[in-house]
C-alpha atoms as a PDB file:
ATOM      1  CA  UNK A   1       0.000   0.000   0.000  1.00  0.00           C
ATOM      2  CA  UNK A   2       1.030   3.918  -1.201  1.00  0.00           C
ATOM      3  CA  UNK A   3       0.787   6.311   1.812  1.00  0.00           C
ATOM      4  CA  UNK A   4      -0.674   9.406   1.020  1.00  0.00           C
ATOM      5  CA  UNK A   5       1.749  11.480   2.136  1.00  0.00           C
ATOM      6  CA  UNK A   6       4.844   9.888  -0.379  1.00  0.00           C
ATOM      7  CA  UNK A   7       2.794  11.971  -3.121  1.00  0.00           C
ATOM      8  CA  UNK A   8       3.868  16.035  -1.586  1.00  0.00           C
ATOM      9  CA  UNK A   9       7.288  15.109  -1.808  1.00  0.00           C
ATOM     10  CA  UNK A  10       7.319  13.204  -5.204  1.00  0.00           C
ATOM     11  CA  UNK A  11       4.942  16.252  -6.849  1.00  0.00           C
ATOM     12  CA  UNK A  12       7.541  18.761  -5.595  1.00  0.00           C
ATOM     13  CA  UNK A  13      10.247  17.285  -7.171  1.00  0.00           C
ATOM     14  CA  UNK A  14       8.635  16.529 -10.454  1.00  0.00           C
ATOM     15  CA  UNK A  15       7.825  20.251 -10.418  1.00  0.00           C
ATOM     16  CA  UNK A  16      11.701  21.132  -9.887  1.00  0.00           C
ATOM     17  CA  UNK A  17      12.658  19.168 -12.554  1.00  0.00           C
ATOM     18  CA  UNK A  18       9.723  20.616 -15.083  1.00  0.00           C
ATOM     19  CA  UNK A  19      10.992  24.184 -14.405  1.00  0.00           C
ATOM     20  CA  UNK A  20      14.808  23.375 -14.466  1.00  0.00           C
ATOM     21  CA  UNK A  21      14.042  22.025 -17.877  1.00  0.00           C
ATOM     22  CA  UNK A  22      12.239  24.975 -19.165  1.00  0.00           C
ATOM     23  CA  UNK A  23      14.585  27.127 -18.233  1.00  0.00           C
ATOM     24  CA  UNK A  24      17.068  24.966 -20.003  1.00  0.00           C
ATOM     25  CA  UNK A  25      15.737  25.224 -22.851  1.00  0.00           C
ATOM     26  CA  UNK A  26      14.156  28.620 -22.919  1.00  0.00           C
ATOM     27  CA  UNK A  27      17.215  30.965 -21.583  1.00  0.00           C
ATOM     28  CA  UNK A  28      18.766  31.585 -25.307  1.00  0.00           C
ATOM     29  CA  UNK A  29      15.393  32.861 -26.356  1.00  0.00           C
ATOM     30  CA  UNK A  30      15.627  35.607 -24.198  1.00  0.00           C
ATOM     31  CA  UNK A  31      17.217  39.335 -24.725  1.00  0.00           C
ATOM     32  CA  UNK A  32      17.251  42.234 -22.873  1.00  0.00           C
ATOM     33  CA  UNK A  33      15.214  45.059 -23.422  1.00  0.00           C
ATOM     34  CA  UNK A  34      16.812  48.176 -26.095  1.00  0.00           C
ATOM     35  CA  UNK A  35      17.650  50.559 -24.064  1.00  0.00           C
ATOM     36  CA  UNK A  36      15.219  53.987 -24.011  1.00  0.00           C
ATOM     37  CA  UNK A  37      17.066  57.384 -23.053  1.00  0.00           C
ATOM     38  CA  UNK A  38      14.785  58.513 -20.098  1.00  0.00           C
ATOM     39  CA  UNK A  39      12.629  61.993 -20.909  1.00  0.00           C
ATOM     40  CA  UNK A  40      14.791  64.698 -19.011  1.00  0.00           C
ATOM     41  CA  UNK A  41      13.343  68.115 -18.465  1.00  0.00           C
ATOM     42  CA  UNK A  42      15.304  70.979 -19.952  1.00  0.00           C
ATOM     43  CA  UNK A  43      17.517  72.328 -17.566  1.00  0.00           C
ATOM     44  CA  UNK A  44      17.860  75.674 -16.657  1.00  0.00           C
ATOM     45  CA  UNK A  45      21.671  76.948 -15.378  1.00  0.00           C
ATOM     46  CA  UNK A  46      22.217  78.242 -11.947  1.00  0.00           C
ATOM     47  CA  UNK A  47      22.012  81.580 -11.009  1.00  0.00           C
ATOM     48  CA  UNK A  48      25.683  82.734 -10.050  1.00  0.00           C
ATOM     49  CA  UNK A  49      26.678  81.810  -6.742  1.00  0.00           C
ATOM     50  CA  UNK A  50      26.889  84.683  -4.225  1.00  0.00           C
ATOM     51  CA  UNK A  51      30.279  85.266  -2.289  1.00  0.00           C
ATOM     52  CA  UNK A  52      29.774  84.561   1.390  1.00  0.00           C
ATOM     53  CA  UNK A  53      31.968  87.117   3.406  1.00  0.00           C
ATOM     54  CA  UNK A  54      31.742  84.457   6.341  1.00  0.00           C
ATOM     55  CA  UNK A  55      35.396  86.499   7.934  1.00  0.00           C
ATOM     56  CA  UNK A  56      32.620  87.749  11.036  1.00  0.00           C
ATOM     57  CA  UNK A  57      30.921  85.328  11.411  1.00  0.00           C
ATOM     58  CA  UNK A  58      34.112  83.175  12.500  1.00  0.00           C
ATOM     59  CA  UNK A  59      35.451  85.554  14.745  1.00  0.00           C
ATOM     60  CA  UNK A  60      32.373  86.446  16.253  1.00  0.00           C
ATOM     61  CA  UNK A  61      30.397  83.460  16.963  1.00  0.00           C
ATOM     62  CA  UNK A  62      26.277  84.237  16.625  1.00  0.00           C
ATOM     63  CA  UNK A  63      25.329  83.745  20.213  1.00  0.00           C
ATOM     64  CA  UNK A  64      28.221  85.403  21.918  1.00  0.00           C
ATOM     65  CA  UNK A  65      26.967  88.247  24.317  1.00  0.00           C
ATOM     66  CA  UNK A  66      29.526  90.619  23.276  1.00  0.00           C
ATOM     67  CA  UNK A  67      28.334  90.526  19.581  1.00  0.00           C
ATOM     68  CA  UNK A  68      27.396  94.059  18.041  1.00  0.00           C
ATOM     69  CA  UNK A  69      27.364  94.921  14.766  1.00  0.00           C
ATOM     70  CA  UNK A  70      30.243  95.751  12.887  1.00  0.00           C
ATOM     71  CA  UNK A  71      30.435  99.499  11.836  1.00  0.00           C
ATOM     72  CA  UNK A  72      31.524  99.562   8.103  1.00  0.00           C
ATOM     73  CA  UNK A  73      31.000 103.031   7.306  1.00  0.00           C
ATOM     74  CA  UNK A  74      32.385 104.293  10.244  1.00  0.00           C
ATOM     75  CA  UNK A  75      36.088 104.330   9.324  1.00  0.00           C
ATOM     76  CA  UNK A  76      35.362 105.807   6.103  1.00  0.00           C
ATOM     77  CA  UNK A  77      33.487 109.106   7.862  1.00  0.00           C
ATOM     78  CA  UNK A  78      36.084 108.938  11.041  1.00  0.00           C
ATOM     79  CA  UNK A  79      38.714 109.964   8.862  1.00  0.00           C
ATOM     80  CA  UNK A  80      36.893 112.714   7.325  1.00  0.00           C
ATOM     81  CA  UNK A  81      35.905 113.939  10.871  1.00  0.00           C
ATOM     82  CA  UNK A  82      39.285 113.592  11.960  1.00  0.00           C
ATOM     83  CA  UNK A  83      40.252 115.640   9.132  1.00  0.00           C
ATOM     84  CA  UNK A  84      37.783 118.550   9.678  1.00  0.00           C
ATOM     85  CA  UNK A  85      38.698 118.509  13.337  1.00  0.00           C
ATOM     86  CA  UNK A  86      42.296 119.157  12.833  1.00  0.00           C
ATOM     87  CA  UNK A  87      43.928 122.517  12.778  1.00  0.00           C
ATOM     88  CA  UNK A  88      46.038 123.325   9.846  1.00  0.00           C
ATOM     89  CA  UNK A  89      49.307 125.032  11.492  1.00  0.00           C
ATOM     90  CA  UNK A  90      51.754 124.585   8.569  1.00  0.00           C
ATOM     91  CA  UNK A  91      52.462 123.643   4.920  1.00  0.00           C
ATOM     92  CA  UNK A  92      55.772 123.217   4.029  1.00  0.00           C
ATOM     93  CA  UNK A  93      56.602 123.186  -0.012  1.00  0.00           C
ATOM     94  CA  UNK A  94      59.873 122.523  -1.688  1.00  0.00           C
ATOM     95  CA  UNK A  95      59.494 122.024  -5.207  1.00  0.00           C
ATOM     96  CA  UNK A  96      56.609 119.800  -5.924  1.00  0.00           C
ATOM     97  CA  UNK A  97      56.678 118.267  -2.462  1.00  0.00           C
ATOM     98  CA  UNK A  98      54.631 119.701   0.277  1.00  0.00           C
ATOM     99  CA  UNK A  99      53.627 117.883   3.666  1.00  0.00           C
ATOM    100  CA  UNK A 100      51.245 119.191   5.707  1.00  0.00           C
ATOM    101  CA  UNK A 101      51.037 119.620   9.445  1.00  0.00           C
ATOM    102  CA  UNK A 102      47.862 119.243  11.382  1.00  0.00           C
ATOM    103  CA  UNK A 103      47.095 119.712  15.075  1.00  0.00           C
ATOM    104  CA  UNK A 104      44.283 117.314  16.491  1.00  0.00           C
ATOM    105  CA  UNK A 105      41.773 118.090  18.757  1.00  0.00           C
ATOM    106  CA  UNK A 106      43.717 116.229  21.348  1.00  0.00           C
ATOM    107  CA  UNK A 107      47.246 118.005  20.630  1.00  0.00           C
ATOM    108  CA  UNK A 108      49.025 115.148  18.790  1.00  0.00           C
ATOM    109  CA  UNK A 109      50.206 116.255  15.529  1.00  0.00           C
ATOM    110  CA  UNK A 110      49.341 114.932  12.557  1.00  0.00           C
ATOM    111  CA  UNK A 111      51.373 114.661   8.813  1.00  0.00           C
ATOM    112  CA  UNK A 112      50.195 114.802   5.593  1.00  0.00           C
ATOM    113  CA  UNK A 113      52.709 114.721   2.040  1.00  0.00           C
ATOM    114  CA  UNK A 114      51.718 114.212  -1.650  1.00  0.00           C
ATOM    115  CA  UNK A 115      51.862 110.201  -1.352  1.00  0.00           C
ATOM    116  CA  UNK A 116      50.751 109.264   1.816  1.00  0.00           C
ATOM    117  CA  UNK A 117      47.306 107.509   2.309  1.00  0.00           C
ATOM    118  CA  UNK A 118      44.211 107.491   2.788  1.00  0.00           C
ATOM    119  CA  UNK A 119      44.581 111.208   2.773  1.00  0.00           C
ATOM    120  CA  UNK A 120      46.999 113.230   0.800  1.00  0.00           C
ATOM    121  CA  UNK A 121      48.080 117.336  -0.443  1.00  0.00           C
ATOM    122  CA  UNK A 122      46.430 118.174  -3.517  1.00  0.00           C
ATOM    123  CA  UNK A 123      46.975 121.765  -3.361  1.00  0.00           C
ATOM    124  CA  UNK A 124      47.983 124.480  -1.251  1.00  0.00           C
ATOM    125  CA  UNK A 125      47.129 128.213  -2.326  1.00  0.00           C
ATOM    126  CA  UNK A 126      48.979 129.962   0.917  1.00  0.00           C
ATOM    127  CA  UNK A 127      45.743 130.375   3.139  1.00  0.00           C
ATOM    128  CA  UNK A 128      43.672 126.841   2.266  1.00  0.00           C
ATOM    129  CA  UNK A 129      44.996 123.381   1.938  1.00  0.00           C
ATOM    130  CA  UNK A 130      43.217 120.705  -0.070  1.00  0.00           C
ATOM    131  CA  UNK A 131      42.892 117.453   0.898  1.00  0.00           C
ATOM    132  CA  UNK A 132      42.028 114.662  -1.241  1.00  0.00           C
ATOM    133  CA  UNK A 133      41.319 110.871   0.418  1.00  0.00           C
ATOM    134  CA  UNK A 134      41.402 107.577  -1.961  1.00  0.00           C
ATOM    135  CA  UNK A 135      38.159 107.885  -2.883  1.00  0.00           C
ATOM    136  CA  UNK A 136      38.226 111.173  -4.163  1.00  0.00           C
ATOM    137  CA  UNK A 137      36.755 112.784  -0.936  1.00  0.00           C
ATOM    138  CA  UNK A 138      37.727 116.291  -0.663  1.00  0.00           C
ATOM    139  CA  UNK A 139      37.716 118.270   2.215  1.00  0.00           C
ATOM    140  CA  UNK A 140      39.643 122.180   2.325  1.00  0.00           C
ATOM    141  CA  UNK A 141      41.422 123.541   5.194  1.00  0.00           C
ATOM    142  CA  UNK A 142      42.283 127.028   6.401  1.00  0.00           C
ATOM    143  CA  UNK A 143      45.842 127.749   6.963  1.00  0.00           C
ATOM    144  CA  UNK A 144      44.838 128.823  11.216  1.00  0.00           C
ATOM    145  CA  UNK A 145      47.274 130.730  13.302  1.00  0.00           C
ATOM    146  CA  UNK A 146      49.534 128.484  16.215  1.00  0.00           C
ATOM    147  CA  UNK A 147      48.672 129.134  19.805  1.00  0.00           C
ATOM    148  CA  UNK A 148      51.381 131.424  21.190  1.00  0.00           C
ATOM    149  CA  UNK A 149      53.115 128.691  23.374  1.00  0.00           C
ATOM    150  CA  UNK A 150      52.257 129.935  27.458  1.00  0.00           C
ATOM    151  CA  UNK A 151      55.410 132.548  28.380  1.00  0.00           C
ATOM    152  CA  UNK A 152      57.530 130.102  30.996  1.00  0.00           C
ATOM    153  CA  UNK A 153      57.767 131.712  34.560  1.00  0.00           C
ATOM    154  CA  UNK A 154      61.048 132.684  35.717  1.00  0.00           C
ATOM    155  CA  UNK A 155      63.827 135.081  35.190  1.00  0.00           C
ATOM    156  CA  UNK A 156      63.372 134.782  31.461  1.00  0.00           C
ATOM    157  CA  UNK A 157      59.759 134.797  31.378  1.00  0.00           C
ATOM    158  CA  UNK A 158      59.774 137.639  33.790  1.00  0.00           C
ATOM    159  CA  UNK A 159      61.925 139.627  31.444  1.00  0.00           C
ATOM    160  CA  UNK A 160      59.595 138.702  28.559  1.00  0.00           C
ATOM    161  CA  UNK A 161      56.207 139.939  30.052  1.00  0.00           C
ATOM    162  CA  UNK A 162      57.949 143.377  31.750  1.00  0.00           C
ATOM    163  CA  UNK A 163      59.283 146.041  29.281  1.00  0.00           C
ATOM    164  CA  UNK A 164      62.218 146.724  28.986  1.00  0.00           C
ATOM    165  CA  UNK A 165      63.199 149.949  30.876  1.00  0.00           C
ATOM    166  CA  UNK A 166      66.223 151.673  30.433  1.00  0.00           C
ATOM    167  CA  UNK A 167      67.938 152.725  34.341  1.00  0.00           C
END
């Protein structure tokens, strides 16, 4: 007597050996697909990449307290100031060379010549000075009378502030 369940295994291997042989037999008929370019959409160039200036950002981290913003005009109109608060005391000129001598607000003394920069002598007419920065800022100074240095106490000074009497 057959038991029943001889027949699973006996079908499943009949059916391995049905589809090894079709394979067999069938894998030269096949070939692949021709190969289709894909539909691409028309592509538009990039708009031109914008320089990052990231210079502040690295030395001035985003959440530090102590970040303020940078003052980028300031340097340009400090100068100018700085220029306009100065007292022109001299000019001196020999040949084309002339260098100018200004008196800041705080009593430091400051030189200008023909080359030096930002700020250099354009011209100098005997009473007004012209200044001209790199940028072709101009800014015109009066030629202004020196302080008469304070008359030293003592037996010179004395003699200086008495007249002189003949005796």
């Amino acid at each position: 007597m057959i038991k029943l369940w001889y027949v699973g295994p006996v079908l499943g291997a009949v059916a391995v050996a049905a589809s090894a042989y079709w394979w067999h037999t069938e894998k030269e008929r096949w070939n692949p697909p021709q190969a289709r370019r894909p539909d691409l959409p028309k592509v538009e160039p990039m708009p031109p990449v914008i320089k990052v200036r990231a210079k502040q950002a690295v030395e001035r981290p985003l959440l530090w307290a102590s970040r303020r913003p940078v003052a980028v005009e300031e340097k340009k109109t400090s100068l100018v100031t700085e220029l306009l608060q100065a007292r022109l005391t001299a000019v001196f000129e020999s040949g084309k060379e002339r260098v100018a001598i200004l008196q800041r607000p705080d009593g430091s003394t400051l030189k200008i010549t023909g080359e030096t920069k930002p700020w250099r002598v354009e011209s100098f007419d005997g009473r007004k000075a012209l200044f001209v920065s790199a940028d072709d800022q101009r800014v015109e100074r009066p030629l202004e009378a020196g302080s008469a240095a304070a008359v030293k106490a003592g037996p010179i000074g004395d003699r200086l502030r008495r007249p002189a009497t003949n005796q």
